[in-house]
C-alpha atoms as a PDB file:
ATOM      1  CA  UNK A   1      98.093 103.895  74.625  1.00  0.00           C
ATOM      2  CA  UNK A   2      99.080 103.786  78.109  1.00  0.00           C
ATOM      3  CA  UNK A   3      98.481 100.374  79.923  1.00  0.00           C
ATOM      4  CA  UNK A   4      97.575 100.063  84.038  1.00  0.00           C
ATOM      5  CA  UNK A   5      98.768  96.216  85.047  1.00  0.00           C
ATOM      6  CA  UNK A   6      95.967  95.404  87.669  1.00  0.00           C
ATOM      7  CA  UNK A   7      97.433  92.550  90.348  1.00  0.00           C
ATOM      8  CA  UNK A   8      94.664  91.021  92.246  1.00  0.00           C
ATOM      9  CA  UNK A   9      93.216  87.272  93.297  1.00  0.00           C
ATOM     10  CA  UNK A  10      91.678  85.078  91.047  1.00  0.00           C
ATOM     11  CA  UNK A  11      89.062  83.384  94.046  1.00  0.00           C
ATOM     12  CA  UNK A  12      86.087  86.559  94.398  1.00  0.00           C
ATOM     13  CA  UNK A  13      83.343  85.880  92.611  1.00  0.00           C
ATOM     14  CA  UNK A  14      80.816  87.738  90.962  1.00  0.00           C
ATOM     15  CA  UNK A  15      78.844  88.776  94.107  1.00  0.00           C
ATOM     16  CA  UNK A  16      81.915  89.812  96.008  1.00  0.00           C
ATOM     17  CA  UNK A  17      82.471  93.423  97.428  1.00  0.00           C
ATOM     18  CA  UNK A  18      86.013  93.041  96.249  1.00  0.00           C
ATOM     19  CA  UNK A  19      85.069  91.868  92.325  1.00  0.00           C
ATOM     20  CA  UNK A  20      82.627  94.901  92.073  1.00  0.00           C
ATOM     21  CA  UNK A  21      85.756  97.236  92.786  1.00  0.00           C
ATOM     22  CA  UNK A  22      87.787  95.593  90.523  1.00  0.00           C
ATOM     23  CA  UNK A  23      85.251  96.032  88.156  1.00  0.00           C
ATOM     24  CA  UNK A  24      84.687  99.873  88.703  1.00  0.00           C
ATOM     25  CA  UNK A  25      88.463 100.255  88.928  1.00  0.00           C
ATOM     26  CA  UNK A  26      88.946  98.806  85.148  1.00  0.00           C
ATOM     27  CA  UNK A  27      85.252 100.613  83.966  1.00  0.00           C
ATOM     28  CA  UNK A  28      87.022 103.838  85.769  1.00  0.00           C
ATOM     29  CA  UNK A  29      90.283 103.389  83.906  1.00  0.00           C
ATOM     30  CA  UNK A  30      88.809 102.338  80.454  1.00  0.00           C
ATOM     31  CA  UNK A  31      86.787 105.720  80.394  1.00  0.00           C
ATOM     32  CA  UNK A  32      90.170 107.447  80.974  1.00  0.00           C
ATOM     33  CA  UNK A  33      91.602 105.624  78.047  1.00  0.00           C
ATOM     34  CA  UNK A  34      93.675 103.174  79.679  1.00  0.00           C
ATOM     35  CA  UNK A  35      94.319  99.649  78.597  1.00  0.00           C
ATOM     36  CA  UNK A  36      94.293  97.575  81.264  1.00  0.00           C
ATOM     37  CA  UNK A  37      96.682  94.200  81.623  1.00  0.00           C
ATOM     38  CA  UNK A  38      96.325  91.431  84.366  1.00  0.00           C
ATOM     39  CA  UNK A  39      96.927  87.720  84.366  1.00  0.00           C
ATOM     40  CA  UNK A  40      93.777  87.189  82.176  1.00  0.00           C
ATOM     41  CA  UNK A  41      91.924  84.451  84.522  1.00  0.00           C
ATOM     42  CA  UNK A  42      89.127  84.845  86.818  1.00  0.00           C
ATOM     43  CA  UNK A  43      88.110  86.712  89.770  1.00  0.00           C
ATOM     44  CA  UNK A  44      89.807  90.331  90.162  1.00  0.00           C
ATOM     45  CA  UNK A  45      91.502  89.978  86.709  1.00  0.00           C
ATOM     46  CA  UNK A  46      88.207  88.954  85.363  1.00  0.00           C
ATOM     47  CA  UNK A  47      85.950  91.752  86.512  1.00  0.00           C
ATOM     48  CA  UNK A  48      89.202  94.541  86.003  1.00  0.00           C
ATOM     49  CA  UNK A  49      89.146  93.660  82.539  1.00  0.00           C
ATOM     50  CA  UNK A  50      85.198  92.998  82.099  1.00  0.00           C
ATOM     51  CA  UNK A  51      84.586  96.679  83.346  1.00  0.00           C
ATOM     52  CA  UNK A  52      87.330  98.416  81.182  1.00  0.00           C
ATOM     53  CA  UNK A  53      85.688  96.333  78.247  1.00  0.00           C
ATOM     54  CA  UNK A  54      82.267  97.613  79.257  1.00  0.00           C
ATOM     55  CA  UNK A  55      84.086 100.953  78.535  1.00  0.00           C
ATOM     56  CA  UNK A  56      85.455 100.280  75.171  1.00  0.00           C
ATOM     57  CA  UNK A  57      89.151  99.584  76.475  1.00  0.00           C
ATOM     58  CA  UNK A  58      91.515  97.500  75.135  1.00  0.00           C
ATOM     59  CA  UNK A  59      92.271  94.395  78.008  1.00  0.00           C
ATOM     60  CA  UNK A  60      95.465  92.314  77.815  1.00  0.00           C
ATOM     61  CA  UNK A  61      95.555  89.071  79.703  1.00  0.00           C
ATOM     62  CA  UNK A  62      98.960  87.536  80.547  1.00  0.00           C
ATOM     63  CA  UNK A  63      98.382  83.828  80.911  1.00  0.00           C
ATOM     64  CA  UNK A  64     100.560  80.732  81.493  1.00  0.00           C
ATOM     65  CA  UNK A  65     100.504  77.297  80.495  1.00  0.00           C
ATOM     66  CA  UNK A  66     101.104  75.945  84.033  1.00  0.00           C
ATOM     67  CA  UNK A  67      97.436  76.490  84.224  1.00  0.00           C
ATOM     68  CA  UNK A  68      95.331  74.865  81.561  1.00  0.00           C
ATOM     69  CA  UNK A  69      92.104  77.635  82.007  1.00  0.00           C
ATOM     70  CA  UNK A  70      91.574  79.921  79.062  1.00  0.00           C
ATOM     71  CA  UNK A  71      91.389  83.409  78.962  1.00  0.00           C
ATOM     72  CA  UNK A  72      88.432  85.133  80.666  1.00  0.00           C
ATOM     73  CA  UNK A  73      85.907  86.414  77.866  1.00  0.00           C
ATOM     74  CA  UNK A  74      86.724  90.114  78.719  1.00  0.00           C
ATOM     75  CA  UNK A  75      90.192  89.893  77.573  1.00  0.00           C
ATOM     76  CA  UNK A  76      91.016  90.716  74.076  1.00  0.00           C
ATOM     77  CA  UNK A  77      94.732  90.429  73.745  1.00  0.00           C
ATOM     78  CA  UNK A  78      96.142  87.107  74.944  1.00  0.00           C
ATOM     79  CA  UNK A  79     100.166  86.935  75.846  1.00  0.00           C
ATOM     80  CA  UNK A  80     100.499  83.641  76.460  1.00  0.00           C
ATOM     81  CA  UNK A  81     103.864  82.855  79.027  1.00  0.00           C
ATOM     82  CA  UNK A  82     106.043  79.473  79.370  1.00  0.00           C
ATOM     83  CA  UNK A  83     106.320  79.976  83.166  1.00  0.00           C
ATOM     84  CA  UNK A  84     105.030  81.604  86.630  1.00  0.00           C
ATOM     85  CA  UNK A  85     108.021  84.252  86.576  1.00  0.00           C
ATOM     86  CA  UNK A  86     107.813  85.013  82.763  1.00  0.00           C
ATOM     87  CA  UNK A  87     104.264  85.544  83.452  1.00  0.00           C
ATOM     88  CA  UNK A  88     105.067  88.283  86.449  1.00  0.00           C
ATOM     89  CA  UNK A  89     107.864  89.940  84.095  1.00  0.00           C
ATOM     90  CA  UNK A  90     105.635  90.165  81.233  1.00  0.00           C
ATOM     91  CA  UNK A  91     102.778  91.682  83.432  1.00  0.00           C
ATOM     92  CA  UNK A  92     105.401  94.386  84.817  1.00  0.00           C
ATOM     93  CA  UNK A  93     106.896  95.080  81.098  1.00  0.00           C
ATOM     94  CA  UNK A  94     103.563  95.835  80.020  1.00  0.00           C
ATOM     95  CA  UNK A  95     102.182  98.392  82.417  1.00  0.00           C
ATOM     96  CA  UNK A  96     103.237 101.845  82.363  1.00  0.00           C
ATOM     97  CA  UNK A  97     101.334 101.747  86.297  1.00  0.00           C
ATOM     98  CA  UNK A  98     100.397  99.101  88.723  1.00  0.00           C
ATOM     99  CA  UNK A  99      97.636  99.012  90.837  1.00  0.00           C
ATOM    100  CA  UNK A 100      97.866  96.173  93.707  1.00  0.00           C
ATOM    101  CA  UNK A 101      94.169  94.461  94.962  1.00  0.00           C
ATOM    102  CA  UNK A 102      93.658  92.348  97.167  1.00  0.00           C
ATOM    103  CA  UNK A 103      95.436  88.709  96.837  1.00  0.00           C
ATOM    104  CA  UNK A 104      97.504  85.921  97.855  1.00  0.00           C
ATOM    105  CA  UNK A 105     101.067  84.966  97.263  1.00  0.00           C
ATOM    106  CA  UNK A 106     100.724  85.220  93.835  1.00  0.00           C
ATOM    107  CA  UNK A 107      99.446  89.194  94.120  1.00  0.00           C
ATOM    108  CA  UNK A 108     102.550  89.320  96.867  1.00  0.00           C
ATOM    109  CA  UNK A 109     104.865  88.019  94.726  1.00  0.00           C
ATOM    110  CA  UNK A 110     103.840  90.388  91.820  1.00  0.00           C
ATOM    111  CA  UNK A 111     103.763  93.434  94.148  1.00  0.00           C
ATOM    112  CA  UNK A 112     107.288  92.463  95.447  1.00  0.00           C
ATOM    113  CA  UNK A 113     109.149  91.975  92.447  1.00  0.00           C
ATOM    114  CA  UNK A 114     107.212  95.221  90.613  1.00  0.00           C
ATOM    115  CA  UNK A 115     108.411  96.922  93.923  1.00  0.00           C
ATOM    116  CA  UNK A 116     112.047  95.506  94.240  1.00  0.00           C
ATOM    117  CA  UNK A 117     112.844  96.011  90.868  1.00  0.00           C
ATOM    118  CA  UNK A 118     112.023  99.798  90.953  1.00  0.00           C
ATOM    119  CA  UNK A 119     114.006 100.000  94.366  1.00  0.00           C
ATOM    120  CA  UNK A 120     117.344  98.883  92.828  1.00  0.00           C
ATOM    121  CA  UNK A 121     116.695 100.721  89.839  1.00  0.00           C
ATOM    122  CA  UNK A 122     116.506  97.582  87.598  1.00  0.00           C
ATOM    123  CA  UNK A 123     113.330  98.433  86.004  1.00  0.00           C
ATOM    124  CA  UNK A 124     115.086 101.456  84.978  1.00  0.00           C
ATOM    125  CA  UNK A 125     117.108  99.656  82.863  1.00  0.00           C
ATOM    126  CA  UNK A 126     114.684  96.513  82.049  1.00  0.00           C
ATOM    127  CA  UNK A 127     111.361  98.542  81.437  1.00  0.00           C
ATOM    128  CA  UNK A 128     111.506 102.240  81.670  1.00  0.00           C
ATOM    129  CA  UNK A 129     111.835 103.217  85.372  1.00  0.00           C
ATOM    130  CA  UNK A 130     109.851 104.276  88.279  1.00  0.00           C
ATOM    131  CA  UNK A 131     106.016 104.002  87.764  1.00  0.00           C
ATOM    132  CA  UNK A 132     103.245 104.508  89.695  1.00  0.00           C
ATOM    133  CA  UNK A 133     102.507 101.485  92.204  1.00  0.00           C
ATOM    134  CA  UNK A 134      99.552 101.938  93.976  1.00  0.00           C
ATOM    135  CA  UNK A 135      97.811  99.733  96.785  1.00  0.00           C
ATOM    136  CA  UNK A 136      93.620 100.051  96.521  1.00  0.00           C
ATOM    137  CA  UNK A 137      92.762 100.580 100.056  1.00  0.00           C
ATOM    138  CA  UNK A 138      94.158  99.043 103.320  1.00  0.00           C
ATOM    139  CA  UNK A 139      94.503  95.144 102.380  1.00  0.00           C
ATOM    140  CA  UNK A 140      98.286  95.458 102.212  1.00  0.00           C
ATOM    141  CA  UNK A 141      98.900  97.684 105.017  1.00  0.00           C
ATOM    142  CA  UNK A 142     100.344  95.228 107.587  1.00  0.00           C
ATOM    143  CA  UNK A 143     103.003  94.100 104.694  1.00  0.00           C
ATOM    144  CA  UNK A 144     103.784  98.457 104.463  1.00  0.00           C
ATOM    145  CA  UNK A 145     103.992  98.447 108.217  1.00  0.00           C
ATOM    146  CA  UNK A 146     106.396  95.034 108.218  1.00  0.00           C
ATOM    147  CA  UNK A 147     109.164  95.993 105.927  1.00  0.00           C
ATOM    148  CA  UNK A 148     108.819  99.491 107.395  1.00  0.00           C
ATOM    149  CA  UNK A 149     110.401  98.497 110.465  1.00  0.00           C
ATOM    150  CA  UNK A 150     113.930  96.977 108.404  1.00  0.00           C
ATOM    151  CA  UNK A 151     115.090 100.436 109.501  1.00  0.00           C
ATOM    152  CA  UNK A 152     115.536  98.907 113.211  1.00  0.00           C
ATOM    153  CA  UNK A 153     117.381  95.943 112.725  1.00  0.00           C
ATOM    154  CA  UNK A 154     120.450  98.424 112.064  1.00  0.00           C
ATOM    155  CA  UNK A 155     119.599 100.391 115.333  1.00  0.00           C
ATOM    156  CA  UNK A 156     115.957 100.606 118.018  1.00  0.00           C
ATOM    157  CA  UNK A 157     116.277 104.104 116.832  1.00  0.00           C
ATOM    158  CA  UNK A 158     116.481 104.331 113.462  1.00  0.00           C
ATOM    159  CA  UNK A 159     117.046 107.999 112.142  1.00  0.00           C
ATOM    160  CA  UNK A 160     116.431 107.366 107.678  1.00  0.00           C
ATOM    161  CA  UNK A 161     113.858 106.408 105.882  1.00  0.00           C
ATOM    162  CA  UNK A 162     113.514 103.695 103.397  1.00  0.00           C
ATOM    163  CA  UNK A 163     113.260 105.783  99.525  1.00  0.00           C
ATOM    164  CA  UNK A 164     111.631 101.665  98.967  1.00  0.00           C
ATOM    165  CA  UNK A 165     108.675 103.252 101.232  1.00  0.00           C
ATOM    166  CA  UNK A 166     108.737 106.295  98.698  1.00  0.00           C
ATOM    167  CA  UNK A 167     107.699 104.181  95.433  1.00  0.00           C
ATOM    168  CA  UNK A 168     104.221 103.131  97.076  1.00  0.00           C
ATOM    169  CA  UNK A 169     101.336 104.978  96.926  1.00  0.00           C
ATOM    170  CA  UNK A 170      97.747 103.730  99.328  1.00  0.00           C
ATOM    171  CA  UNK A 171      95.056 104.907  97.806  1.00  0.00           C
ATOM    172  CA  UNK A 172      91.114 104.796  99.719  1.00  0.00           C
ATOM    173  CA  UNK A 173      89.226 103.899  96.218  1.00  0.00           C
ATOM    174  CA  UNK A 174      88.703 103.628  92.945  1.00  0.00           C
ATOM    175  CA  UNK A 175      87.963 107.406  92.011  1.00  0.00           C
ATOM    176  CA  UNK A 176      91.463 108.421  94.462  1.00  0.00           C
ATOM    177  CA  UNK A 177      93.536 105.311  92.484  1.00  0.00           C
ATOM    178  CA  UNK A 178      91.788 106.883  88.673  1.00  0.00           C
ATOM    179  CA  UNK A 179      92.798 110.485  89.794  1.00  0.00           C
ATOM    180  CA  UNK A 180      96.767 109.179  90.684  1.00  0.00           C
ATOM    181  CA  UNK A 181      96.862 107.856  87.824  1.00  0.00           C
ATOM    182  CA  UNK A 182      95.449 110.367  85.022  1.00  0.00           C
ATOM    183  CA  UNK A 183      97.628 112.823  86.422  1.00  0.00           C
ATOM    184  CA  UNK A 184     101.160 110.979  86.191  1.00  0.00           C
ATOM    185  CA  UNK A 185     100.113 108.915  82.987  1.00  0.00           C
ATOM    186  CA  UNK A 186      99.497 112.525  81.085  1.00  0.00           C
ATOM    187  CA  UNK A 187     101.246 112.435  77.970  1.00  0.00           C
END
């Protein structure tokens, strides 16, 4: 079974534009037959794994006793972690993709280190190499646009490209992030 870790915030609520597409992103990926991972609280890691459930899929939910929430109801496979960056490794050993909504530090700090480790090759050696790390739609642009610039603090013309730039794929929507992904998850 091939598992998509979802990254996303935990403050949208039920109502919100941006926990509808989480849900239709893990309703889209369960019909696939994906699993579907996340940090197993509410908001966008609520309604990612309530829609993959409403599509029979298996939903993992990496939690951490620094917070003292349970699980969301849609998650049926609890990994519970002893700290913050346990909980971030475990969430980036699980997936075999990553898909990136929209968040806060926390999301940042689990796109970064997803992101970093496949740059320097460590997740080669930790958890299987390069994987598909997608950004669902334009909420992370200006951080794409930053760190493409470190090209210019070596010269104001810079003439390479960062290969980090190369790991990332922006995708418009759920149907565009579900098509990435069933064809470089085929078997």
């Amino acid at each position: 079974m091939k598992i998509v870790t979802i990254f996303g915030s935990s403050l949208p609520p039920e109502r919100a534009p941006a926990y509808q597409e989480a849900m239709a992103l893990g309703r889209a990926l369960g019909q696939r037959g994906l699993a579907v991972c996340n940090g197993g609280y509410g908001g966008l890691m609520e309604a990612s794994a309530r829609g993959a459930c409403d599509a029979g899929a298996h939903t993992i939910g990496v939690t951490c006793c620094l917070w003292s929430r349970a699980a969301n109801p849609w998650i049926k496979e609890e990994v519970h972690t002893a700290s913050f960056p346990e909980r971030i490794m475990t969430l980036i050993a699980r997936g075999d993709a990553y898909v990136v909504l929209p968040g806060g530090t926390g999301t940042l700090a689990e796109l970064a280190l997803a992101w970093e480790l496949m740059n320097k090759s460590v997740l080669a050696a930790t958890v299987g190499g390069k994987k598909p790390l997608l950004l669902l739609g334009s909420y992370w642009q200006a951080v794409i646009d930053c760190l493409d610039q470190e090209p210019k603090l070596a010269s104001p013309t810079p003439d390479r490209h960062l290969a980090a730039m190369d790991l990332i794929t922006v995708v418009p929507d759920v149907a565009a992030a579900t098509q990435v992904l069933a064809d470089r998850l085929r078997d």
